[in-house]
Every structure is written in structure tokens, then in C-alpha cells.
Protein backbone atom coordinates (compact mmCIF):
# COMPACT_ATOMS: atom_id res chain seq x y z
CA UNK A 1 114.28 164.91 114.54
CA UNK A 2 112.14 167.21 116.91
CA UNK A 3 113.57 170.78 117.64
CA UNK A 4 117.26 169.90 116.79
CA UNK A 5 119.08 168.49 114.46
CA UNK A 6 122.26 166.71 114.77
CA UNK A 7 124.49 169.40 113.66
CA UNK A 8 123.60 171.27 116.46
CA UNK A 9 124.12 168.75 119.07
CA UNK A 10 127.28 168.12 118.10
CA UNK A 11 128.63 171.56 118.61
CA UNK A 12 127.46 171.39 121.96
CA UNK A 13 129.26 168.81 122.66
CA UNK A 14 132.12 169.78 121.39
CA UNK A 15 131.97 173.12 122.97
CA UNK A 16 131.35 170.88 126.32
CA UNK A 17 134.40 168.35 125.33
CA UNK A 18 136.69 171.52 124.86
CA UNK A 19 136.08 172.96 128.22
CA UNK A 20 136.28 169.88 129.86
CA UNK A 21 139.62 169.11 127.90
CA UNK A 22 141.04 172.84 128.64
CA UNK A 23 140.01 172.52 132.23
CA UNK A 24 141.72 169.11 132.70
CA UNK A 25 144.83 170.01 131.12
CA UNK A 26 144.86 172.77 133.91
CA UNK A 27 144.07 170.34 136.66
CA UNK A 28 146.95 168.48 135.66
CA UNK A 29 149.19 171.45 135.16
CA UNK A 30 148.16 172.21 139.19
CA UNK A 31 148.90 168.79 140.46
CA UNK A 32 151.76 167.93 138.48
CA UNK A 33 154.43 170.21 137.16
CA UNK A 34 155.66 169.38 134.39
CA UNK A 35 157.16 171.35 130.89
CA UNK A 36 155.60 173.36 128.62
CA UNK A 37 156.56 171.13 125.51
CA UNK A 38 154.64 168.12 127.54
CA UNK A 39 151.59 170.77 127.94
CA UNK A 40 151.42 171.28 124.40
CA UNK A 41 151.70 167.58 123.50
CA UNK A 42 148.75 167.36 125.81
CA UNK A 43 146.72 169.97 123.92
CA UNK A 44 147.40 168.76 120.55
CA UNK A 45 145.72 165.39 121.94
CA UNK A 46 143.27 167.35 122.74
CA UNK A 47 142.38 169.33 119.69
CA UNK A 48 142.84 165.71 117.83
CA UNK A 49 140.40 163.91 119.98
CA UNK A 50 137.92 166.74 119.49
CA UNK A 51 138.56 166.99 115.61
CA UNK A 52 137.74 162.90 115.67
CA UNK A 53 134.69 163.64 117.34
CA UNK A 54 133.68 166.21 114.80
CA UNK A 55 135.08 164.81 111.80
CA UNK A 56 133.26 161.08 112.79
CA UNK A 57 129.85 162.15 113.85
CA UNK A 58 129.41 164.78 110.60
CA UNK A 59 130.73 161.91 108.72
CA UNK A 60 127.65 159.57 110.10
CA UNK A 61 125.50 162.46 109.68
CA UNK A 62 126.62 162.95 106.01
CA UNK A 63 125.91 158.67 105.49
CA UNK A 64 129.91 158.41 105.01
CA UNK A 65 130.21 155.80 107.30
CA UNK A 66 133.85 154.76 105.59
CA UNK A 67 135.18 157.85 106.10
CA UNK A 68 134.08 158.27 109.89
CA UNK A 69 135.92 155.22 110.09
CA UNK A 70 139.48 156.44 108.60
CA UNK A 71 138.53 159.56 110.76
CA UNK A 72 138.68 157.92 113.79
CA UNK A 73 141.86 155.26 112.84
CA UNK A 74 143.85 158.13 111.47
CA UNK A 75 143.47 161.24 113.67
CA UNK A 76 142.02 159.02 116.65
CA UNK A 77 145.28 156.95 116.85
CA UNK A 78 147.46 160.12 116.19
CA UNK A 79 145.61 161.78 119.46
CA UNK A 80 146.54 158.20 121.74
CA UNK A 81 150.29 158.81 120.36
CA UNK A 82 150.02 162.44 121.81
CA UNK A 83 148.22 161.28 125.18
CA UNK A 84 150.80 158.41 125.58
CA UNK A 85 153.99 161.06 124.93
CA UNK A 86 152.74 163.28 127.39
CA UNK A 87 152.63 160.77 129.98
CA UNK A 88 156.01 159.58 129.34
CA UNK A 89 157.38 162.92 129.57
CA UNK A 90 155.06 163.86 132.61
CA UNK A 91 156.51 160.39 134.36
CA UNK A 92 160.10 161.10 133.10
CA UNK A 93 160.05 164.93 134.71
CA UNK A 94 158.64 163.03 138.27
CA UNK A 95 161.60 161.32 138.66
């Protein structure tokens, strides 16, 4: 596969995806104040998305394409649950 393999490129990007992710939760903290509970919600979608990626992709790379697929249904959909709880709260706290 030339000078790297797919392991490696999917660290980077998930070493990419988390400082994007930390860096946006940030942002958000910045432009909209909201609770600390509603920050961690936030970062637990976070960590799930990124554990989706890794779980999924390793999964591919392993030829376990069954179980990148219950990766991404059952920690995937967890992390949307998170994402769409924060911005209830965030809304909720705006009002």
C-alpha cells in the first residue's frame, strides 16, 4: 500500500478529528454559554463519534465488515443521541 499502511492513517485522523472536536466544543463554549453537564454531553459525543471512526475503519481493515456495521449503528447512533441532548439543553439555557 506504498509507505503507509492503513493503521497509520487512521490515527492521524483521529488525532486530526480529536483536535478538531476539542477545538469546536471550545468555539461553542465561547459563543454560547451554556452548563457544564451540556459540555460534557457534548464531549461524550465526541469521544463516541471518534470511537465509531476507529472501531469501523479497523473493522474494514480487519475484513469484519459486519461488525463495522454494528459499530457504527450502535455507538454511531448513541453519539447522535448525545449531539441531539446537547442541543436541547444548549437551546433550553438560551431562553
Amino acid at each position: 500500500m506504498g509507505i503507509f499502511n492503513g493503521i497509520e492513517i487512521l490515527f492521524f485522523v483521529l488525532g486530526a478529528m480529536t483536535v478538531l472536536s476539542i477545538n469546536g466544543i471550545v468555539f461553542l463554549r465561547k459563543r454560547y454559554p451554556f452548563r457544564w453537564y451540556s459540555t460534557m454531553v457534548a464531549g461524550l459525543g465526541a469521544v463516541l463519534i471518534l470511537f465509531t471512526v476507529a472501531w469501523s475503519v479497523s473493522s474494514i481493515l480487519e475484513g469484519e465488515t459486519r461488525s463495522a456495521g454494528m459499530g457504527i449503528l450502535v455507538f454511531g447512533v448513541q453519539a447522535l443521541i448525545c449531539f441531539g441532548l446537547t442541543r436541547q439543553l444548549v437551546v433550553k439555557e438560551m431562553k
